[in-house]
N, C-alpha and C. Protein backbone atom coordinates (compact mmCIF):
# COMPACT_ATOMS: atom_id res chain seq x y z
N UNK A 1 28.36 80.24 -157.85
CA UNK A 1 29.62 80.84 -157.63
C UNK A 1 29.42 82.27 -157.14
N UNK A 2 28.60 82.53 -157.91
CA UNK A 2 28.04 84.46 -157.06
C UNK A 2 27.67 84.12 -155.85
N UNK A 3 26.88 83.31 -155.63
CA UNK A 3 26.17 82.90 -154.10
C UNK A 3 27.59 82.84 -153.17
N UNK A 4 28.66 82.32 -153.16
CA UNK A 4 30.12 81.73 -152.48
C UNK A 4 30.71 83.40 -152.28
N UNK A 5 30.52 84.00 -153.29
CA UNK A 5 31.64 85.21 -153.79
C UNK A 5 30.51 85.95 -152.42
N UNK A 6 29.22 86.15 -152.59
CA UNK A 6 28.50 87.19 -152.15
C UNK A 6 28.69 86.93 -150.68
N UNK A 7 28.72 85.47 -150.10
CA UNK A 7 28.72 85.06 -148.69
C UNK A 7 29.95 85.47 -148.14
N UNK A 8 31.29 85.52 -148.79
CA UNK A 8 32.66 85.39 -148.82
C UNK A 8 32.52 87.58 -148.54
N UNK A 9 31.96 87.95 -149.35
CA UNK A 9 32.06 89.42 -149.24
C UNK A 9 30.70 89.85 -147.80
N UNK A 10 29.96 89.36 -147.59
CA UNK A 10 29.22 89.45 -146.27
C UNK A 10 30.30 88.69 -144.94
N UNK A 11 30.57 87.91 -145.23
CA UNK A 11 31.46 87.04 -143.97
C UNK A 11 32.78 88.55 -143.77
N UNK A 12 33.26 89.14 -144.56
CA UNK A 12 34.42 90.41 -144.80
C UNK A 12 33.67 91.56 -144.10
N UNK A 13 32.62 91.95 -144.65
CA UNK A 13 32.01 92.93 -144.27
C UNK A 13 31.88 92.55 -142.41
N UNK A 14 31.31 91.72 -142.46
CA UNK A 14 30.90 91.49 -140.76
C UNK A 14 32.26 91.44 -140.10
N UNK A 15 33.25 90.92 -140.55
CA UNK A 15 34.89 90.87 -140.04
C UNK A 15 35.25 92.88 -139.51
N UNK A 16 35.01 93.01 -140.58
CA UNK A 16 35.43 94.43 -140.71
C UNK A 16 34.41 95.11 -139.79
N UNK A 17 33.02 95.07 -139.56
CA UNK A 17 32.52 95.73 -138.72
C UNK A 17 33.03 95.58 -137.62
N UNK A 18 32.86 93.93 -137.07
CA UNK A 18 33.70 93.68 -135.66
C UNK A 18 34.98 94.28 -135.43
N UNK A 19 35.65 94.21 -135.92
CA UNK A 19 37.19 94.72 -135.84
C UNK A 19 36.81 96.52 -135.57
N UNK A 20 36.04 97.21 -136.15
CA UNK A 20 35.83 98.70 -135.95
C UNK A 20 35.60 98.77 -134.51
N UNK A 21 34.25 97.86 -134.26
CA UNK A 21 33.49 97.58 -133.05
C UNK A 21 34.76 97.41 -131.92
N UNK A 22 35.79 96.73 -131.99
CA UNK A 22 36.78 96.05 -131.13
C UNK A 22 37.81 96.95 -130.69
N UNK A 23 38.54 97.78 -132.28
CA UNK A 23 38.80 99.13 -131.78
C UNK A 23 38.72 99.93 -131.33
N UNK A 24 37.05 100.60 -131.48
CA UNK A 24 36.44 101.26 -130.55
C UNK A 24 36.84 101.38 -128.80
N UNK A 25 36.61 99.63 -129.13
CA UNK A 25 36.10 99.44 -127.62
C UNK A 25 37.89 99.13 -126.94
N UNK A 26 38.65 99.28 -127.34
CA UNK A 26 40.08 99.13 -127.27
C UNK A 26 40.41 100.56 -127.11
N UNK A 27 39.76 101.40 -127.90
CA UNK A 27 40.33 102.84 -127.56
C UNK A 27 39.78 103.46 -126.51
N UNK A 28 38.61 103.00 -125.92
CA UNK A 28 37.48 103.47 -125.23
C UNK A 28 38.06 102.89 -123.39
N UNK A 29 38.74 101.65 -123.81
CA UNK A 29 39.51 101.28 -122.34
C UNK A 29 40.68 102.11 -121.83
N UNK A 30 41.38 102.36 -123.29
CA UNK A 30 42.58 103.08 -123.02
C UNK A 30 42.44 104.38 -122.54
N UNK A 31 41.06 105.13 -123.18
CA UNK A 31 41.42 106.39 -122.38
C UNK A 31 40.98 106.12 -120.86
N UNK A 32 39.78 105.19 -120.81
CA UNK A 32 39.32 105.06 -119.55
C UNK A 32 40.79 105.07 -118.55
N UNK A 33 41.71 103.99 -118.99
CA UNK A 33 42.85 103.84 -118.23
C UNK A 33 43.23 104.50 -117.94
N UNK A 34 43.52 105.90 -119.25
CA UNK A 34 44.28 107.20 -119.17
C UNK A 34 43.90 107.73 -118.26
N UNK A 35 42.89 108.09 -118.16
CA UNK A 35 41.73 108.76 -117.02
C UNK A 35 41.87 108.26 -115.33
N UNK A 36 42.01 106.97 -115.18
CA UNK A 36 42.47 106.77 -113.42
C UNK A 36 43.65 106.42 -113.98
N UNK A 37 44.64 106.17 -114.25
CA UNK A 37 45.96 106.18 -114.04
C UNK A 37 46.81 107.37 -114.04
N UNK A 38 46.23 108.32 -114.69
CA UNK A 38 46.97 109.94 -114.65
C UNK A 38 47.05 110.50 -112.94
N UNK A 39 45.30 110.08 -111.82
CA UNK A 39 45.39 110.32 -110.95
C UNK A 39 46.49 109.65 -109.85
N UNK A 40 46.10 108.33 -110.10
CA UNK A 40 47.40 107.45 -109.21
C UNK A 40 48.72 107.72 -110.16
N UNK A 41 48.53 108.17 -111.13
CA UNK A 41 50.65 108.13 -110.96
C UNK A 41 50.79 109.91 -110.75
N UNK A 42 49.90 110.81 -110.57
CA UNK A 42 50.55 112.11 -110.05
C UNK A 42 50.32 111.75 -108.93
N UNK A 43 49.86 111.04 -107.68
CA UNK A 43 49.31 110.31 -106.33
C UNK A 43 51.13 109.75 -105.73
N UNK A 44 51.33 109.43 -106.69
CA UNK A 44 52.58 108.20 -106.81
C UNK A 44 53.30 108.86 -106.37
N UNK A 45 53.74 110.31 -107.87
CA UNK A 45 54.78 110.76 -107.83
C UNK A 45 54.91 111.92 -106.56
N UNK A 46 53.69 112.01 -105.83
CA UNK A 46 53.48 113.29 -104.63
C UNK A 46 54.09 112.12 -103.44
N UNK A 47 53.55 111.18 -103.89
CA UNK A 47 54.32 109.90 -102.29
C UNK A 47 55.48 109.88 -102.32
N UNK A 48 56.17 109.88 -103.47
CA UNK A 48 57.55 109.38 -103.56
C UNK A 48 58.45 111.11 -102.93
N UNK A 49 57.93 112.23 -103.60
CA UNK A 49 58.56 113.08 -103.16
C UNK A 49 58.61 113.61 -101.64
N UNK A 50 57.25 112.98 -100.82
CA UNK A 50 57.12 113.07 -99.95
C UNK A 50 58.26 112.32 -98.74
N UNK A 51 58.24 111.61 -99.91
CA UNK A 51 59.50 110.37 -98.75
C UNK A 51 60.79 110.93 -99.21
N UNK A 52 61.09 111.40 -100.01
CA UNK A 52 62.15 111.96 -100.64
C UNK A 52 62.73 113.23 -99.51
N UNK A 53 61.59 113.82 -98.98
CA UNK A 53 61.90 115.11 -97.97
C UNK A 53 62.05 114.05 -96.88
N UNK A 54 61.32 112.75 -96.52
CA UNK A 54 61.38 112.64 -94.98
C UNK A 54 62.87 112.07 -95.18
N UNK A 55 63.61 111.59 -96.02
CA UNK A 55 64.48 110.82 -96.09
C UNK A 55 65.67 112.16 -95.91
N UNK A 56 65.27 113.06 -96.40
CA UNK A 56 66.30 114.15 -96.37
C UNK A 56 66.31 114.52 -94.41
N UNK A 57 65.62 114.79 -94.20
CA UNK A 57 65.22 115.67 -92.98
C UNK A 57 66.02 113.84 -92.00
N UNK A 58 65.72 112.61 -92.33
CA UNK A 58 66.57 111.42 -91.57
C UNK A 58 68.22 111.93 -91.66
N UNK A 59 68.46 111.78 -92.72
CA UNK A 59 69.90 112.27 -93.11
C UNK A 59 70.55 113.24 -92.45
N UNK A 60 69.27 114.43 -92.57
CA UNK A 60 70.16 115.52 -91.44
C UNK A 60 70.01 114.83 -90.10
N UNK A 61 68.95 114.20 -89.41
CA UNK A 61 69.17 113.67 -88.19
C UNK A 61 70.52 112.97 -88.04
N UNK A 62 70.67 111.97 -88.82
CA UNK A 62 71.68 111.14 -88.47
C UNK A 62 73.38 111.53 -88.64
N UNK A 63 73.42 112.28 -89.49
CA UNK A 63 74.58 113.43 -89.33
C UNK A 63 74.60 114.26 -88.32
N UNK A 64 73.69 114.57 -87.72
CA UNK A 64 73.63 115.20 -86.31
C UNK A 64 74.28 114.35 -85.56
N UNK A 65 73.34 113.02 -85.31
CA UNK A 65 73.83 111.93 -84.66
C UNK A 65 75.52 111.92 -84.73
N UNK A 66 75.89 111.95 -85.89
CA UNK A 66 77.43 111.77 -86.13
C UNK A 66 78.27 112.84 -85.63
N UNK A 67 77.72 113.48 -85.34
CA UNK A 67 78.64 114.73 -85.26
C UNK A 67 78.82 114.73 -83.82
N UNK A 68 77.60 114.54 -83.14
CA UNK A 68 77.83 114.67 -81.57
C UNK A 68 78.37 113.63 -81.41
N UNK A 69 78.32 112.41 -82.01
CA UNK A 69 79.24 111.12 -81.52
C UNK A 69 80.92 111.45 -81.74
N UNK A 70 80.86 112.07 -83.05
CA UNK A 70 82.34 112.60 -83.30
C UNK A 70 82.90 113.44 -82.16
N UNK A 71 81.94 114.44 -81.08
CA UNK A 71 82.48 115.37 -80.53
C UNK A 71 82.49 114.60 -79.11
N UNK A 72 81.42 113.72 -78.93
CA UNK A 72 82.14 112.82 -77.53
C UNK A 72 83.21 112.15 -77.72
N UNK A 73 83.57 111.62 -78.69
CA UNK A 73 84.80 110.83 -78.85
C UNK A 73 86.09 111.53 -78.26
N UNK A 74 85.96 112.89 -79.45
CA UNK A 74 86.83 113.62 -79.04
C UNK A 74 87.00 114.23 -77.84
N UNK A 75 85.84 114.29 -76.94
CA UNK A 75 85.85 114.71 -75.47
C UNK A 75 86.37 113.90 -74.23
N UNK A 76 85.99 112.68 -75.11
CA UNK A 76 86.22 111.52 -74.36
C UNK A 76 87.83 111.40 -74.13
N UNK A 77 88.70 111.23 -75.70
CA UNK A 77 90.06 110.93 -75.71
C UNK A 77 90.72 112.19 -74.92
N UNK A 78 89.93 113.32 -74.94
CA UNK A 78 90.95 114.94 -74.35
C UNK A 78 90.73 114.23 -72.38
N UNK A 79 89.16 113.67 -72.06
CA UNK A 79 89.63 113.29 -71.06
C UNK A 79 89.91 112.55 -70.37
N UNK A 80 90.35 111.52 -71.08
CA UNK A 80 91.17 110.34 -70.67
C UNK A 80 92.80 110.39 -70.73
N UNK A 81 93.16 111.61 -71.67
CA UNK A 81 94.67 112.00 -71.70
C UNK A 81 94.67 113.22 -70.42
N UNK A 82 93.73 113.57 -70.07
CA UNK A 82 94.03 114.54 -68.59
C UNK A 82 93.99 113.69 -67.31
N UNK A 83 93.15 112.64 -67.24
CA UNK A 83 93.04 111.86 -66.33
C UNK A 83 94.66 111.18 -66.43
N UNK A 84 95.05 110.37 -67.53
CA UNK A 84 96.14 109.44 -67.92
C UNK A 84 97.21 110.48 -67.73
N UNK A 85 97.61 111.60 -67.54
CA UNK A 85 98.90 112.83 -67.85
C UNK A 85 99.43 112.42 -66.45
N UNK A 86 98.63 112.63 -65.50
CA UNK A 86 99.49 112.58 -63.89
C UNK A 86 100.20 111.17 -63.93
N UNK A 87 99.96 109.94 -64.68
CA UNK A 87 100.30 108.71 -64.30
C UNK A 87 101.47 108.26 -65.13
N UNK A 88 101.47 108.80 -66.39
CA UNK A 88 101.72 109.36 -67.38
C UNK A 88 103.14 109.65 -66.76
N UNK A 89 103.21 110.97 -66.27
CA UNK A 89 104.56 111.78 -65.81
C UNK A 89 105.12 110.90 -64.68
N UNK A 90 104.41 110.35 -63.50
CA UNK A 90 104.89 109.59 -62.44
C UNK A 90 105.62 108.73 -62.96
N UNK A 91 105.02 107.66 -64.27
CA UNK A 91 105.82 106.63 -64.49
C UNK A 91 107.07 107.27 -65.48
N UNK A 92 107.10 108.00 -66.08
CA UNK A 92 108.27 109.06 -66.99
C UNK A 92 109.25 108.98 -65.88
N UNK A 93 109.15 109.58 -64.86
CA UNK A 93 110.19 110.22 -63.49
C UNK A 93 110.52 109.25 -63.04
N UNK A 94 109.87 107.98 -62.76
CA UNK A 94 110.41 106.52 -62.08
C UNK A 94 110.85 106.18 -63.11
N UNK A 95 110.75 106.34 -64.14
CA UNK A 95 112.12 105.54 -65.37
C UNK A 95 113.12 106.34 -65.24
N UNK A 96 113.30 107.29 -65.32
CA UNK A 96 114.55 108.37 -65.30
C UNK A 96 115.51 108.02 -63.99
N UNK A 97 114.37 108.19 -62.85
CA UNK A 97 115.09 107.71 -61.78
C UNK A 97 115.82 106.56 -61.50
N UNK A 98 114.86 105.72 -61.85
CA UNK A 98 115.43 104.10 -62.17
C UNK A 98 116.71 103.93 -63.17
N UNK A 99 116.59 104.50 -64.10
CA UNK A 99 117.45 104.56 -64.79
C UNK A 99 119.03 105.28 -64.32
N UNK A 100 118.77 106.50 -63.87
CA UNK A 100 119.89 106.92 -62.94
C UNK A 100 120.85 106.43 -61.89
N UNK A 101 119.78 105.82 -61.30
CA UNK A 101 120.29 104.79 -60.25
C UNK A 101 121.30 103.70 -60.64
N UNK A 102 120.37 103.24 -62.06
CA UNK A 102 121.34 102.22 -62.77
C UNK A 102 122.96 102.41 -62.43
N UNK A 103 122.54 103.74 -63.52
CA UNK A 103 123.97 103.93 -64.12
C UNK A 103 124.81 104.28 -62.80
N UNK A 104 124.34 104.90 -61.68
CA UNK A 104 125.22 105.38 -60.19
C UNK A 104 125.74 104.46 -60.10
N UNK A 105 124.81 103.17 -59.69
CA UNK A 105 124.83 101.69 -58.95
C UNK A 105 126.42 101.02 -60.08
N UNK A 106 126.13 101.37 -61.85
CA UNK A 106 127.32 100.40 -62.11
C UNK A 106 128.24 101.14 -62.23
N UNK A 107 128.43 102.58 -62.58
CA UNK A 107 129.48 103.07 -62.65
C UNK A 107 129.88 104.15 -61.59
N UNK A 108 131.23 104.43 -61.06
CA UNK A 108 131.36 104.93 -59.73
C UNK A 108 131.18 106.85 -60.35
N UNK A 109 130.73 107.68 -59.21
CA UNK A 109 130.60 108.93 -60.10
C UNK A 109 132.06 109.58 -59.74
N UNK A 110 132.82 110.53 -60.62
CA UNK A 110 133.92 110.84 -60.54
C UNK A 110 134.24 111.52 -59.60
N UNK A 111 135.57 111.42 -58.28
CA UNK A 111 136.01 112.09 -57.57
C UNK A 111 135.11 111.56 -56.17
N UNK A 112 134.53 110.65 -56.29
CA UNK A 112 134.02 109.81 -55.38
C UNK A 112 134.84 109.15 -54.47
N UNK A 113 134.81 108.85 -53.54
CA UNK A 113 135.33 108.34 -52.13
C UNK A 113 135.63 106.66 -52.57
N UNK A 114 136.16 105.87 -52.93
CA UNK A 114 136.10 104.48 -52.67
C UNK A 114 135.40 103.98 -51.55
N UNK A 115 135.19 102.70 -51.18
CA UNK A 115 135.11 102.30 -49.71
C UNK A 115 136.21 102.06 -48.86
N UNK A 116 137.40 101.68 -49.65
CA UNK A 116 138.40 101.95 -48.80
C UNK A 116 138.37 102.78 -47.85
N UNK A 117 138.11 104.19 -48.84
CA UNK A 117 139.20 105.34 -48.39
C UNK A 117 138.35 105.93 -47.33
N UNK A 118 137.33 105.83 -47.08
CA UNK A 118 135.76 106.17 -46.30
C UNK A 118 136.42 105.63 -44.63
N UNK A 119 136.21 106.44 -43.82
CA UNK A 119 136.53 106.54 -42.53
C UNK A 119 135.20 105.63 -41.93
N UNK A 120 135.04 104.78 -41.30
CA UNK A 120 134.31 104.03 -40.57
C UNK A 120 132.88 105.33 -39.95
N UNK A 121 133.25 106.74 -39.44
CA UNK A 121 132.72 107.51 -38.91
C UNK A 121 131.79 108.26 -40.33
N UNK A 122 131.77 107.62 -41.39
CA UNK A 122 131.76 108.43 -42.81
C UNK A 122 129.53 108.93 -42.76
N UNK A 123 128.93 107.63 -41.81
CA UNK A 123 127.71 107.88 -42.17
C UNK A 123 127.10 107.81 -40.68
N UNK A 124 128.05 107.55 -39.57
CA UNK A 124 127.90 106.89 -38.37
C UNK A 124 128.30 105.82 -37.88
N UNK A 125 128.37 105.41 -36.47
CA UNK A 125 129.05 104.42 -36.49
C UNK A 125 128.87 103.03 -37.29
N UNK A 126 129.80 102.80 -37.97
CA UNK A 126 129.80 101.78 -38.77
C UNK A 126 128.97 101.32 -40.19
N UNK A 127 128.33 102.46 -40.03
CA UNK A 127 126.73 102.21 -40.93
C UNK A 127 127.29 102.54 -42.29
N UNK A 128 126.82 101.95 -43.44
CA UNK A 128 126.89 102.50 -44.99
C UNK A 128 126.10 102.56 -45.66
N UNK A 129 126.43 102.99 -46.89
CA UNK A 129 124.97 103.77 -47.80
C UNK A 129 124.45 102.65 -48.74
N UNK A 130 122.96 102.37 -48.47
CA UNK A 130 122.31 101.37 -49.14
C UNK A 130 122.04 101.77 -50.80
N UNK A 131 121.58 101.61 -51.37
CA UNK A 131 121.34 101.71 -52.42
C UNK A 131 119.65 102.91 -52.75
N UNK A 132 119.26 103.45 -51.80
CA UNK A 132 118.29 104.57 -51.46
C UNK A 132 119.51 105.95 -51.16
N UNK A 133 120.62 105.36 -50.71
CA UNK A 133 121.77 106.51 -50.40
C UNK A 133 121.61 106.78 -48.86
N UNK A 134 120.46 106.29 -48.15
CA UNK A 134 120.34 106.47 -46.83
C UNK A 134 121.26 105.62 -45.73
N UNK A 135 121.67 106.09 -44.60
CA UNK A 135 122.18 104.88 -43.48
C UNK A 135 121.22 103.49 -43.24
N UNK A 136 122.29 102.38 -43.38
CA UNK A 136 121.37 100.99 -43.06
C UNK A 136 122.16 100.29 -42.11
N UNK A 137 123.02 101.19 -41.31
CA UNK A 137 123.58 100.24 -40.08
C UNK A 137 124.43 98.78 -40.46
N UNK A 138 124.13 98.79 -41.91
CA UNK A 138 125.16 97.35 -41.88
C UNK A 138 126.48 97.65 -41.62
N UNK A 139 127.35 96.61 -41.95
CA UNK A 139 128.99 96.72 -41.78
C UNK A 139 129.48 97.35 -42.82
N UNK A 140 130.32 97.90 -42.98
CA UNK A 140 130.93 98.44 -44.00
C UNK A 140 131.45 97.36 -45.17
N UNK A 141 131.84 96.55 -44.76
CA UNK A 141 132.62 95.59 -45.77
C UNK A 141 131.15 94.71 -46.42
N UNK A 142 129.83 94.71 -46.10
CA UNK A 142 129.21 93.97 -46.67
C UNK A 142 128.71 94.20 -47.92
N UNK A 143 128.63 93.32 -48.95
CA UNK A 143 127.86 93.78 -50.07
C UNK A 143 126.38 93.41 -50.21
N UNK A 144 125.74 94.59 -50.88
CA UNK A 144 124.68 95.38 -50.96
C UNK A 144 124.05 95.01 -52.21
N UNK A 145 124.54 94.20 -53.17
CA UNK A 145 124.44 93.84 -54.46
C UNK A 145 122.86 93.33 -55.11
């Protein structure tokens, strides 16, 4: 029974050495680790900041980019409303006109001549006023409608 007890306390002892032995060699990796991993992650953290500036210095590019696109736009619309203004006003004045005409054409303007009352000699011989207001040589009695 001492012989069991004594093997049982040698089999412990050798447990316990290994396990010191294992620690050791467990602590002995870790600093190793400590040791190249301190270099690659300050390596890391110099890459990352590095991209951190190029990414800044993109940003200002591309806001540049934006800005001059913003200022052609705006150059663009100022000259397409200078080009568009003359065509712009032409067609304004042919509505007005058109429109004027309308209202001449349906309603008579006050203190106006009838056709009656209009002397045959009123535009030349025989001729009356077309709808331009100019002589068109027609007959007087024809309508113009």
């Amino acid at each position: 029974m001492y012989a069991s007890a004594t093997v049982a306390c040698v089999v412990a002892a050798w447990a316990l050495v290994e396990m010191g032995r294992a620690m050791r060699s467990l602590r002995r990796a870790a600093d190793n680790a400590d040791e190249r991993l301190k270099p690659l992650l300050d390596k890391a953290d110099v890459t990352v900041d590095a991209i951190n500036v190029e990414l800044l210095r993109i940003d200002a590019i591309v806001t540049r980019f934006e800005r001059a696109g913003e200022r052609a736009s705006a150059a663009s619309d100022t000259l397409s409303g200078i080009v568009a203004a003359p065509t712009e006003i032409v067609n304004e004045v042919a509505l007005r006109v058109r429109r004027a005409w309308r209202e001449r054409r349906s309603t008579p303007a006050a203190g106006a001549e009838s056709k009656a009352d209009r002397s045959p000699d009123a535009y030349g011989a025989g001729e009356t006023e077309d709808v331009t207001g100019g002589p068109t040589g027609a007959e007087e009695g024809e309508d113009h409608g």
